[in-house]
N, C-alpha and C. Protein backbone atom coordinates (compact mmCIF):
# COMPACT_ATOMS: atom_id res chain seq x y z
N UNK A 1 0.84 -1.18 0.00
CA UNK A 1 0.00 0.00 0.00
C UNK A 1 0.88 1.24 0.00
N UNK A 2 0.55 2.69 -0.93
CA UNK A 2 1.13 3.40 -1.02
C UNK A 2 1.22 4.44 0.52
N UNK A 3 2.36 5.29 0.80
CA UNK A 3 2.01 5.99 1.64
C UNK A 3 1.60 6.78 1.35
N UNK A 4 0.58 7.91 2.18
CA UNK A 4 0.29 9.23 2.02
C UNK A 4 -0.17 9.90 3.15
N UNK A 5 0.40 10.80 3.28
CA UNK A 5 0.64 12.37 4.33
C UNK A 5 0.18 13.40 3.42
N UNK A 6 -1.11 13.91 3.97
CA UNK A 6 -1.17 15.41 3.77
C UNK A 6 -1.83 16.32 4.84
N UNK A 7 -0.98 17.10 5.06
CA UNK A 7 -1.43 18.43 5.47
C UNK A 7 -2.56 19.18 5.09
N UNK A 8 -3.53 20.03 5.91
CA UNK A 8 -4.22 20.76 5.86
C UNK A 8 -5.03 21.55 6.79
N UNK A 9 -5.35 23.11 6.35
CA UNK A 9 -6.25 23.83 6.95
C UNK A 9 -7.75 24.05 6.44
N UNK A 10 -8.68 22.72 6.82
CA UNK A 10 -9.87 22.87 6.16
C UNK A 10 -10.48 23.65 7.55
N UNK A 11 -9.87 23.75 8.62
CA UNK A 11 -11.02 25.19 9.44
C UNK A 11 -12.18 24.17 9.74
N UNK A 12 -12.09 23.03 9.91
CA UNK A 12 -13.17 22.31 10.78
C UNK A 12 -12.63 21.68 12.52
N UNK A 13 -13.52 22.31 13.28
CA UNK A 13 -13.71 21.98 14.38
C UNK A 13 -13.18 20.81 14.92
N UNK A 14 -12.16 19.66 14.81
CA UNK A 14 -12.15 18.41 14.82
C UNK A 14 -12.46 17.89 16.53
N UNK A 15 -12.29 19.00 17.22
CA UNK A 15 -12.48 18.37 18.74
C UNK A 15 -13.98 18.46 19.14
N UNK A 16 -14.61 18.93 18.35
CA UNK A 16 -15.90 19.08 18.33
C UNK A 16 -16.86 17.61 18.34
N UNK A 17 -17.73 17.21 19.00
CA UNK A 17 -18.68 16.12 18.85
C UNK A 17 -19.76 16.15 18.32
N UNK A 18 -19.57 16.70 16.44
CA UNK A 18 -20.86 16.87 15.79
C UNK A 18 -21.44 15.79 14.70
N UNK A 19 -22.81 16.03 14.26
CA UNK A 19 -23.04 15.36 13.38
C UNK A 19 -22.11 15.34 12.09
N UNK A 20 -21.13 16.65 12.06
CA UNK A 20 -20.49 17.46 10.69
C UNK A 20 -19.45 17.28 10.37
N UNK A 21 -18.63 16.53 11.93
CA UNK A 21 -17.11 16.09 11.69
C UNK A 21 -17.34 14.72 12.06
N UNK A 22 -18.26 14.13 12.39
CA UNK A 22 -18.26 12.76 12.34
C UNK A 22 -18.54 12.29 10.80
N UNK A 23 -19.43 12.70 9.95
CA UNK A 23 -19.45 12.91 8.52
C UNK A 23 -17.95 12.65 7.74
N UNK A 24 -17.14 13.61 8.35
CA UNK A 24 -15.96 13.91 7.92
C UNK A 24 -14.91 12.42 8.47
N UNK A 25 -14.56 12.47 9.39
CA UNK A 25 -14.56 11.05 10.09
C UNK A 25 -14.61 10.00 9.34
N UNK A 26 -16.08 9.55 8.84
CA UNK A 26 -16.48 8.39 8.46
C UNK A 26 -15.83 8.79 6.82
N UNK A 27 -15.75 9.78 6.27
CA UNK A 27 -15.22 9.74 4.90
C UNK A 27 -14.25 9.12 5.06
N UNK A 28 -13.26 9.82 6.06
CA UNK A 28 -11.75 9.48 5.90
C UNK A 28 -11.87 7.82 5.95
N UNK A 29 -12.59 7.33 7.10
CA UNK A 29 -12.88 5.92 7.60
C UNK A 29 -12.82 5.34 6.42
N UNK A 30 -13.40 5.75 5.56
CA UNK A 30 -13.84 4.59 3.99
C UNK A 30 -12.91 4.76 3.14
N UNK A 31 -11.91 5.49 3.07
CA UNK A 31 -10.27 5.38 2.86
C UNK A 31 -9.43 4.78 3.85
N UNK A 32 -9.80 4.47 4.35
CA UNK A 32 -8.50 4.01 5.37
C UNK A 32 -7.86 5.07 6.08
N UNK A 33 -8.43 5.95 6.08
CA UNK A 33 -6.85 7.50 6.58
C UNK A 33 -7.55 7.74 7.87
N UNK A 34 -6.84 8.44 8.47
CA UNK A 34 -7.03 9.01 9.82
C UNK A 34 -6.13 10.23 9.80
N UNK A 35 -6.73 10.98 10.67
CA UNK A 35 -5.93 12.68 11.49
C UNK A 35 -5.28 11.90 12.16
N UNK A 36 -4.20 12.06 12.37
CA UNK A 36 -2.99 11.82 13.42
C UNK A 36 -2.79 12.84 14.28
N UNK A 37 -2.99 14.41 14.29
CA UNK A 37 -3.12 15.53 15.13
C UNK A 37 -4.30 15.23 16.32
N UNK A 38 -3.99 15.14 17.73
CA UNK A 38 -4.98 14.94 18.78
C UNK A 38 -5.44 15.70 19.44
N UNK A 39 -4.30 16.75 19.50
CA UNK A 39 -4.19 18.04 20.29
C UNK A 39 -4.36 19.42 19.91
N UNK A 40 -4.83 20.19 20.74
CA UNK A 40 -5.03 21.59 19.80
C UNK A 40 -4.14 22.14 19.20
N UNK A 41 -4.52 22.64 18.30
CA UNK A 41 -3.32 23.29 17.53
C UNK A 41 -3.52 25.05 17.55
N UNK A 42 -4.75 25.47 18.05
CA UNK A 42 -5.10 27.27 17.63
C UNK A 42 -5.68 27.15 19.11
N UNK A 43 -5.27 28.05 20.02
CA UNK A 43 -4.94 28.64 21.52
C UNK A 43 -5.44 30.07 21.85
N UNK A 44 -6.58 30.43 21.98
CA UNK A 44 -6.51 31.89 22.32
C UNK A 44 -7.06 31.97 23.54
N UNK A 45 -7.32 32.95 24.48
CA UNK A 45 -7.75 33.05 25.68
C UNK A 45 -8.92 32.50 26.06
N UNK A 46 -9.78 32.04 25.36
CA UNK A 46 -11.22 32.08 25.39
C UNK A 46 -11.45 30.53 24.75
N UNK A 47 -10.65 30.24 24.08
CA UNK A 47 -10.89 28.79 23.48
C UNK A 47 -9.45 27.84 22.83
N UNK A 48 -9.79 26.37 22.88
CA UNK A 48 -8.56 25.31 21.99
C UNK A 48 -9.78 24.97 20.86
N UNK A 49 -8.57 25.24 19.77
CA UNK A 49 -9.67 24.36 18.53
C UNK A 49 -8.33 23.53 17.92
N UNK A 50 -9.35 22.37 16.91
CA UNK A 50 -8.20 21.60 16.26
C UNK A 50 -8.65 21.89 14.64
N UNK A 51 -8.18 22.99 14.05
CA UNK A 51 -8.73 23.43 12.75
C UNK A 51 -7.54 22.74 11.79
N UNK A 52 -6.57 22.34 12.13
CA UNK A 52 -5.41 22.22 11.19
C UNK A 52 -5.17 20.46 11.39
N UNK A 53 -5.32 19.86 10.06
CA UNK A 53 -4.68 18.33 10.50
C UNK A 53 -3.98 17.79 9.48
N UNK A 54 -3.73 16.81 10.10
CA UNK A 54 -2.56 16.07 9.18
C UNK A 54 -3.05 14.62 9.10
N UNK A 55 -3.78 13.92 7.69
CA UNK A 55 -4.27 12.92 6.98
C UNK A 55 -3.41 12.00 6.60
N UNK A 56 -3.08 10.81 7.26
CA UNK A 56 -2.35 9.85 6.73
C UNK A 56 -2.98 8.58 6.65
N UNK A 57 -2.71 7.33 6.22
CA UNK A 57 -3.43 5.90 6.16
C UNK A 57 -3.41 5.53 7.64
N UNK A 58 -4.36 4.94 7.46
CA UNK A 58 -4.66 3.99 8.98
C UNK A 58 -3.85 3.09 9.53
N UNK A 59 -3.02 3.10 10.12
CA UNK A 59 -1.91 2.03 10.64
C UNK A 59 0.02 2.64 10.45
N UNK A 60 -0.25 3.65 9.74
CA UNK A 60 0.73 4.13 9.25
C UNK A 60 1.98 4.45 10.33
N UNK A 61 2.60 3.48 11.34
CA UNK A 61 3.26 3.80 12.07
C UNK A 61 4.73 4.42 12.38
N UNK A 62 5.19 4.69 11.03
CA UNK A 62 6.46 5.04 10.74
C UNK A 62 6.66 6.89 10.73
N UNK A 63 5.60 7.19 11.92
CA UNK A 63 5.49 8.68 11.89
C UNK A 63 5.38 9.09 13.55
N UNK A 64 5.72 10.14 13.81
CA UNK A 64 5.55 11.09 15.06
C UNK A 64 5.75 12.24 14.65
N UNK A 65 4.48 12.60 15.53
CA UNK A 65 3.76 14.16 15.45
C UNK A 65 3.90 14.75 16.69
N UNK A 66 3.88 15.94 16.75
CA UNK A 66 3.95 16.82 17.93
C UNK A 66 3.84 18.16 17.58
N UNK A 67 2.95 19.16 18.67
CA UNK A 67 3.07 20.45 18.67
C UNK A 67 3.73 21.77 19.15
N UNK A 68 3.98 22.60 18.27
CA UNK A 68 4.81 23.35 18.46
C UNK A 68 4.77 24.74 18.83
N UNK A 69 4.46 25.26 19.83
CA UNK A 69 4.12 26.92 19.76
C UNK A 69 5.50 27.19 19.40
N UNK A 70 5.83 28.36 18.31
CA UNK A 70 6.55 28.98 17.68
C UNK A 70 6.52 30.24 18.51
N UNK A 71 5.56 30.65 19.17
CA UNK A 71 5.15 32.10 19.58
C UNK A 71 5.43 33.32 18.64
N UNK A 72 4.52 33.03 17.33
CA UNK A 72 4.36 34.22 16.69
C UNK A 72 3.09 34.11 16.13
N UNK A 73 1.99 33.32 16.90
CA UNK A 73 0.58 33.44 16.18
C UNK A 73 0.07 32.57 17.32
N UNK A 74 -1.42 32.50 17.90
CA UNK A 74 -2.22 31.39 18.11
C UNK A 74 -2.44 30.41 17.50
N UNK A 75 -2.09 29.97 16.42
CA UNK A 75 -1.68 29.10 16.06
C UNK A 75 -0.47 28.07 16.49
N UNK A 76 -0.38 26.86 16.56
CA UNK A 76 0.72 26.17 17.12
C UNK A 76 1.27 25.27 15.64
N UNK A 77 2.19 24.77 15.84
CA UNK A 77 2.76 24.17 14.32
C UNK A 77 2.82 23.01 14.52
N UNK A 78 2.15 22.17 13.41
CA UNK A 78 2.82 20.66 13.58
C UNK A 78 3.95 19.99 13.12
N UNK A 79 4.80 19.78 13.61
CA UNK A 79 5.75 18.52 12.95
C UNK A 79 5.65 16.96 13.41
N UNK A 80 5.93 16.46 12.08
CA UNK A 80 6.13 15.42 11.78
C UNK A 80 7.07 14.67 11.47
N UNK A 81 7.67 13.78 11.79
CA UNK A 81 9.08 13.10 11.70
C UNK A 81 8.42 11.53 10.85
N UNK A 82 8.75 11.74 9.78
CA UNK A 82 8.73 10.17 8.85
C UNK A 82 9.56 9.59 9.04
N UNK A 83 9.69 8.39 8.85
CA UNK A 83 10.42 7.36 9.27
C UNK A 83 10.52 6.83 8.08
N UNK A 84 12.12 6.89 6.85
CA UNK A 84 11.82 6.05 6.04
C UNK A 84 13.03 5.02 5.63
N UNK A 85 13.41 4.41 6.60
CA UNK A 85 14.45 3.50 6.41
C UNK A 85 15.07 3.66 5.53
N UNK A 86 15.80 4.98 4.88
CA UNK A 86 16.29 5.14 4.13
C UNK A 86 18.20 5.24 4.46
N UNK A 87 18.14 5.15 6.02
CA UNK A 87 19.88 5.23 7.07
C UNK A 87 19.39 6.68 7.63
N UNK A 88 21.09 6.77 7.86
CA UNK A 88 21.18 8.08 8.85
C UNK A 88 21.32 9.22 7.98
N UNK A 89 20.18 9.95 7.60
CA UNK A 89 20.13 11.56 7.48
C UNK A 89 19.96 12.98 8.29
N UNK A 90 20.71 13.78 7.96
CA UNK A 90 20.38 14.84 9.10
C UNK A 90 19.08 15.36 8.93
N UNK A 91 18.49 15.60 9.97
CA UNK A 91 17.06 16.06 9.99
C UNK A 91 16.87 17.49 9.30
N UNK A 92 16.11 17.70 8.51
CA UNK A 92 15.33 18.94 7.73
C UNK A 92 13.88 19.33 8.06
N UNK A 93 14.09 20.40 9.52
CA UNK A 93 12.93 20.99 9.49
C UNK A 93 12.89 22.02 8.32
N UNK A 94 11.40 22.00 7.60
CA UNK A 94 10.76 23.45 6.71
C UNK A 94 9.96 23.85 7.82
N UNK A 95 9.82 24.86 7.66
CA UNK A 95 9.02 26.12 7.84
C UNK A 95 7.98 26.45 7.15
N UNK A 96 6.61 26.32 6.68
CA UNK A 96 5.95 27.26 5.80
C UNK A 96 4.83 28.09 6.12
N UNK A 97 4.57 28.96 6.24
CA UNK A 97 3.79 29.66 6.70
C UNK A 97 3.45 31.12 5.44
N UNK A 98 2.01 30.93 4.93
CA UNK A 98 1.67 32.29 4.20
C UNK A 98 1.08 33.16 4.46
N UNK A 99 2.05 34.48 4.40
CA UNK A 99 1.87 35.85 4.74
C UNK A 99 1.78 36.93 3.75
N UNK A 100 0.76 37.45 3.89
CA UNK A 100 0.67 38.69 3.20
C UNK A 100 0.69 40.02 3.98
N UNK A 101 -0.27 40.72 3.39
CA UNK A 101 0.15 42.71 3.97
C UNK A 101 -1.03 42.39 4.83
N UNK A 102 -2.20 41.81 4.97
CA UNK A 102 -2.87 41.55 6.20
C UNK A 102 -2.66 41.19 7.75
């Protein structure tokens, strides 16, 4: 089975217990994929949401995730460390984040 990791900000509620992300849920379910993100990722005084996740196959254990306050947004960052038996490489964190004049 192929791997696949993707990232995204679809801005849905995931810690939420609705009819709307269980929907969402059961899609992924009928692919095989799962969110691997558990924890909040967007922090402001008043609330934790989990708007940002990261979609990989179901069983996919050759990964660790963790969050990151950067402290330059309510937002927190995820990284991910793949695992690809490929030997010893030095690790390459990216960065990406898009900014405009807003």
């Amino acid at each position: 089975m192929k791997k696949l990791l993707t990232c995204a900000d679809w801005n849905l509620k995931f810690m939420l217990d609705n009819i709307r992300i269980q929907e969402i849920k059961n899609l992924l379910e009928s692919y095989n994929l799962i969110n691997i993100v558990r924890s909040p990722i967007r922090i402001t005084p008043s609330s934790e949401s989990l708007i940002d996740v990261i979609v990989t196959n179901k069983g996919n254990s050759e990964l660790e995730i963790c969050v990151v306050n950067l402290g330059f947004s309510c937002h927190l960052a995820q990284v991910v460390k793949i695992y690809t038996g490929k030997g010893n490489r030095r690790d390459k964190i990216v960065y990406v984040k898009a900014v405009n004049k807003n």
